[in-house]
Structure formats: structure tokens, C-alpha cells
N, C-alpha and C. Protein backbone atom coordinates (compact mmCIF):
# COMPACT_ATOMS: atom_id res chain seq x y z
N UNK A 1 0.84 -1.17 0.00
CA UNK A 1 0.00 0.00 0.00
C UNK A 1 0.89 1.24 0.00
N UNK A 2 0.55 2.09 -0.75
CA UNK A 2 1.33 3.58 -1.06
C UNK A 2 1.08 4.03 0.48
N UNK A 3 1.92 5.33 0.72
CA UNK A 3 1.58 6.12 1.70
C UNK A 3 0.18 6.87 1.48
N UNK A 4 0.49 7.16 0.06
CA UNK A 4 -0.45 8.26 -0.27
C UNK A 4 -2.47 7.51 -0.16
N UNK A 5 -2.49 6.23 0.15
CA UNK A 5 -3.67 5.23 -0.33
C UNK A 5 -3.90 6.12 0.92
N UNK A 6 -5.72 5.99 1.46
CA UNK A 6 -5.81 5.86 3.02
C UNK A 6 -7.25 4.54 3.05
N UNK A 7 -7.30 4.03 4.36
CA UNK A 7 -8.44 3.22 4.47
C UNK A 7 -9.62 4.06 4.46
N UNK A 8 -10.50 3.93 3.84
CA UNK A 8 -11.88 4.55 4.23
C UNK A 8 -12.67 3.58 5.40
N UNK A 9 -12.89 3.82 6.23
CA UNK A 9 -13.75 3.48 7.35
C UNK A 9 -15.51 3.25 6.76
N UNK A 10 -16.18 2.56 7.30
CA UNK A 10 -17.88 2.37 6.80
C UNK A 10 -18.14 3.57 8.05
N UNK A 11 -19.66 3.80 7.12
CA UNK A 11 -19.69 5.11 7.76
C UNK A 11 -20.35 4.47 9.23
N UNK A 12 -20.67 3.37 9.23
CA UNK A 12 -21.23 2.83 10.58
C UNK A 12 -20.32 2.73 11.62
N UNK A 13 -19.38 2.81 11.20
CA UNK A 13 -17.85 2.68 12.06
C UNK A 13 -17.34 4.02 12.52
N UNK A 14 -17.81 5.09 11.70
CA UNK A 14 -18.41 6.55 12.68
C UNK A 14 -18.89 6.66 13.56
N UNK A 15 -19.96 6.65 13.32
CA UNK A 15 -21.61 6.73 13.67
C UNK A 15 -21.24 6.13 15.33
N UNK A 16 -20.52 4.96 15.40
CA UNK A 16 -20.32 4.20 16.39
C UNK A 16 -19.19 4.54 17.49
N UNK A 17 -18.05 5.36 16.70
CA UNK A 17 -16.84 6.06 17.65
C UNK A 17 -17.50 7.31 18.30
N UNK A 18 -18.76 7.87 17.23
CA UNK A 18 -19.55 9.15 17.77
C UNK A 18 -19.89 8.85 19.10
N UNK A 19 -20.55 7.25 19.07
CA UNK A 19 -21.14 7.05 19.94
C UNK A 19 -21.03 7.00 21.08
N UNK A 20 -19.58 6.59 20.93
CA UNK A 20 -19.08 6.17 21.84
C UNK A 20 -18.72 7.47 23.01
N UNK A 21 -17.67 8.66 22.06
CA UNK A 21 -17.49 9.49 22.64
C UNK A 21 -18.91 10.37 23.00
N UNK A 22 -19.82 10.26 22.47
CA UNK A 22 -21.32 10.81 23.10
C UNK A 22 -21.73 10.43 24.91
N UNK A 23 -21.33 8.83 24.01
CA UNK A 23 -21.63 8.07 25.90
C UNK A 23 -21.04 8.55 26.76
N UNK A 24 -19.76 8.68 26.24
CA UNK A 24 -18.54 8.59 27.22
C UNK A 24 -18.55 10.21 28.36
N UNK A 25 -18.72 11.23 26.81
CA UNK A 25 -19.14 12.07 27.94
C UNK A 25 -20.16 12.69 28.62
N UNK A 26 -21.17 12.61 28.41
CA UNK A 26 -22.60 11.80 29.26
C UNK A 26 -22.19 11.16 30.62
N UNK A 27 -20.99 10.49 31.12
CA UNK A 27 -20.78 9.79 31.88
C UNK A 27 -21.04 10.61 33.33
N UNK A 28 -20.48 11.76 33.45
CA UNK A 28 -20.22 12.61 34.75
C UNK A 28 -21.73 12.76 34.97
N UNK A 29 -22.33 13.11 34.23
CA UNK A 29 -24.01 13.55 34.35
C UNK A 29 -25.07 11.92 35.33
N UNK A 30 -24.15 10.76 35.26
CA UNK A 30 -24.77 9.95 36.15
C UNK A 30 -24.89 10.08 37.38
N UNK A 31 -24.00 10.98 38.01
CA UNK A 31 -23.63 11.11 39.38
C UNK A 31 -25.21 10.48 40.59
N UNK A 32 -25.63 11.22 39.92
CA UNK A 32 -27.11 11.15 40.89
C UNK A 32 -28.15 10.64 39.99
N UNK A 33 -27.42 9.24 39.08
CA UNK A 33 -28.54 8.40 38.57
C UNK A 33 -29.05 7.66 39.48
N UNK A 34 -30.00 6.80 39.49
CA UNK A 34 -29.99 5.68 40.45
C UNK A 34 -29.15 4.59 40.06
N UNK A 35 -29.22 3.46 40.41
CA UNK A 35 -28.61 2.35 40.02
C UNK A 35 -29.13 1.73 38.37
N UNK A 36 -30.08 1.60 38.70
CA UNK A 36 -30.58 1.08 36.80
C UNK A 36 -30.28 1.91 35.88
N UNK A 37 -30.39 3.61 36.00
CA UNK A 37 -29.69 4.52 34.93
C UNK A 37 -28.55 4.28 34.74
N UNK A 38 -27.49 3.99 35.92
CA UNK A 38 -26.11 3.90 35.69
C UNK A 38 -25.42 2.16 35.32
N UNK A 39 -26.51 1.45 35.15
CA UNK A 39 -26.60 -0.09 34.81
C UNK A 39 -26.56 0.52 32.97
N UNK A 40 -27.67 0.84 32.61
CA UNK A 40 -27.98 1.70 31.77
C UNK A 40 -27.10 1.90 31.02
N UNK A 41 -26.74 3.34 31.35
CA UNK A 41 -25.72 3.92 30.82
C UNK A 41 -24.09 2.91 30.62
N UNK A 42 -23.92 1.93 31.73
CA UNK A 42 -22.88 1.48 31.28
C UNK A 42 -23.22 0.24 30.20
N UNK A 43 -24.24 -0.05 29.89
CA UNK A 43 -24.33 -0.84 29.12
C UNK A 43 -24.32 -0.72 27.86
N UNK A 44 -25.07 0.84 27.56
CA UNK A 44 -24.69 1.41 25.88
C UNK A 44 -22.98 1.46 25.75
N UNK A 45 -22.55 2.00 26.57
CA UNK A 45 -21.33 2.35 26.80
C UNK A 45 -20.40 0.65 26.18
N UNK A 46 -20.58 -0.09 26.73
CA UNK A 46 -20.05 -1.72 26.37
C UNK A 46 -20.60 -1.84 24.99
N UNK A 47 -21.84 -1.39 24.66
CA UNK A 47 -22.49 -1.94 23.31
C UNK A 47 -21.57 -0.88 22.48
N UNK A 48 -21.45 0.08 22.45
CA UNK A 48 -20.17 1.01 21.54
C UNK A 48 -19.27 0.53 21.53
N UNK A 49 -18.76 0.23 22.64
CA UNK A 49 -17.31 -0.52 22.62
C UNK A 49 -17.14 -1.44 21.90
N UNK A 50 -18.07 -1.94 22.08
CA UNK A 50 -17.44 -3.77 21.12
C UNK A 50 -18.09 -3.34 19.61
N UNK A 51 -19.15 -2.80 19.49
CA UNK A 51 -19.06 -2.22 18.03
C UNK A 51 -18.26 -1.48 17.37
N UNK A 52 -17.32 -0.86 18.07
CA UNK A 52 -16.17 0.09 17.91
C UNK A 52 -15.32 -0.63 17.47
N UNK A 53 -14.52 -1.72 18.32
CA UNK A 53 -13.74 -2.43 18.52
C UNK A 53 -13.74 -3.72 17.23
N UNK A 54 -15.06 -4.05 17.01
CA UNK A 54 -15.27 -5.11 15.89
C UNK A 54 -15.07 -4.87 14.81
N UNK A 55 -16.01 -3.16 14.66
CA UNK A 55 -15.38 -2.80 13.25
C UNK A 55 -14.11 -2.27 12.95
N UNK A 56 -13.23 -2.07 13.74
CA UNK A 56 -12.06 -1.93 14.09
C UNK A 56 -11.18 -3.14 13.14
N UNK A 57 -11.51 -3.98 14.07
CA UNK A 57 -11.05 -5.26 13.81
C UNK A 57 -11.28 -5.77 12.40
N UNK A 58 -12.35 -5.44 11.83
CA UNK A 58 -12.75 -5.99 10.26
C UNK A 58 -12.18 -5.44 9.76
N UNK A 59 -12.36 -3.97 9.59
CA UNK A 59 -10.93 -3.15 8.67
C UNK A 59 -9.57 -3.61 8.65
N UNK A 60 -9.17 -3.93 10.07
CA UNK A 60 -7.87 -4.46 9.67
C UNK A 60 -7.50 -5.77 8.81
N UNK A 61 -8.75 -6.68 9.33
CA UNK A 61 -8.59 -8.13 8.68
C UNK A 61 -8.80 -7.74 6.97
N UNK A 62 -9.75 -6.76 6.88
CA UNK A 62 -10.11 -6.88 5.24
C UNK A 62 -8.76 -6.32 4.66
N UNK A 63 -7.89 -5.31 5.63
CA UNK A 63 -6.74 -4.72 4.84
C UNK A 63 -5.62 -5.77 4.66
N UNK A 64 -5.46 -6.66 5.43
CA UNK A 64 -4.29 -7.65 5.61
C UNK A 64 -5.21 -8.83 4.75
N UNK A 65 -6.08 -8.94 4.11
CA UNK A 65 -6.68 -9.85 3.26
C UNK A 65 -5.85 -9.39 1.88
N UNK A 66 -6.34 -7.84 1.63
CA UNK A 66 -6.36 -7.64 0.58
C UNK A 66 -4.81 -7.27 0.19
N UNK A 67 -3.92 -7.17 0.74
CA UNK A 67 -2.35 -6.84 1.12
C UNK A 67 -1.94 -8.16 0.48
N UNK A 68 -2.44 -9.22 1.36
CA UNK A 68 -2.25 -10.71 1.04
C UNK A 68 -2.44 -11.07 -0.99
N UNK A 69 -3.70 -10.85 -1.01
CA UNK A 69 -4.05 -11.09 -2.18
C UNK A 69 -2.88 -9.94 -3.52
N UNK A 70 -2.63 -8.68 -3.06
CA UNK A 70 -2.12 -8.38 -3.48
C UNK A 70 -0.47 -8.59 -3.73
N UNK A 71 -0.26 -9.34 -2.91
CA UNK A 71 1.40 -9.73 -2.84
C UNK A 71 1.03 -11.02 -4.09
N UNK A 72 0.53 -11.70 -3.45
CA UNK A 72 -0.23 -13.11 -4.38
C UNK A 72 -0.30 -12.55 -6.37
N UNK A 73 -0.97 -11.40 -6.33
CA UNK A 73 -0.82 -11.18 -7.64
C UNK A 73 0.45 -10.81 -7.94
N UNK A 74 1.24 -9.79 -7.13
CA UNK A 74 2.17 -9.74 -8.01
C UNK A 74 3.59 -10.53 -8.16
N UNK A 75 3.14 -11.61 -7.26
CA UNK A 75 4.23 -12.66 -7.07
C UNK A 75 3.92 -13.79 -8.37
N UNK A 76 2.59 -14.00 -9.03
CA UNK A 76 2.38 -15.04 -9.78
C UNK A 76 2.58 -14.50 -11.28
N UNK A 77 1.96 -12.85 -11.00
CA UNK A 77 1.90 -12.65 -12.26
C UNK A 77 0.38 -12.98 -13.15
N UNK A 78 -0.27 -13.04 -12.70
CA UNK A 78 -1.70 -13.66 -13.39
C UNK A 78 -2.27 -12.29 -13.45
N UNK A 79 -3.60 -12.40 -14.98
CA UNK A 79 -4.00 -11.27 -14.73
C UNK A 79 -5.33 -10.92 -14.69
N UNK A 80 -5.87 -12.31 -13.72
CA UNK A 80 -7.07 -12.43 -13.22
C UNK A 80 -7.42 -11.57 -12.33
């Protein structure tokens, strides 16, 4: 991959870091939730995270797929 390439991210993989930092700072404002708001709140908070984190994770796998495949072509030479 050039320097100059960049990954484009899905825009759901926004939407979801938004989210995250939305939750995140929302957080101080629990002070005087009760217990189920702050059950609550930490639970969107986990559901961003691992949606964060997953699509995270797919971008990288799809980039080291396609890195792969690309060494593959230009090691065989084919011009499938």
C-alpha cells in the first residue's frame, strides 16, 4: 500500500466512535442516577465498545486480506 492510499472506514464505524465518545461524555451527568440509569448507561457504553472495537477489527482483517491477495498477484503474475 502507497503512503499516499488511506483506508476509508464504513460510515457505521463513525456513527459508532460518535457514539461512543457521546456516551462517554454523558458519563459525569450519572452522578445522581440511580442504580438502573447507571446499569444503563454502562451498558450502551459496552455496546459502543465492542461495536467500535469489531469494526475496528474488520478493517484491519479486510486490509491484511487484501495486502495478502495483493502480494499473491504480483508474485504469480496472473491477470485475473
Amino acid at each position: 500500500m502507497n503512503d499516499d492510499e488511506k483506508i476509508e472506514l464504513p460510515e457505521w464505524t463513525r456513527l459508532a466512535a460518535f457514539g461512543v465518545g457521546l456516551v462517554a461524555a454523558s458519563a459525569p451527568w450519572t452522578q445522581g442516577w440511580s442504580e438502573t440509569g447507571a446499569k444503563v448507561w454502562f451498558s450502551i457504553t459496552v455496546f459502543f465498545l465492542v461495536v467500535t472495537m469489531w469494526s475496528m477489527l474488520w478493517v484491519l482483517v479486510g486490509w491484511a486480506n487484501d495486502r495478502e491477495k495483493l502480494r499473491r498477484y504480483n508474485l504469480d503474475g496472473d491477470d485475473e
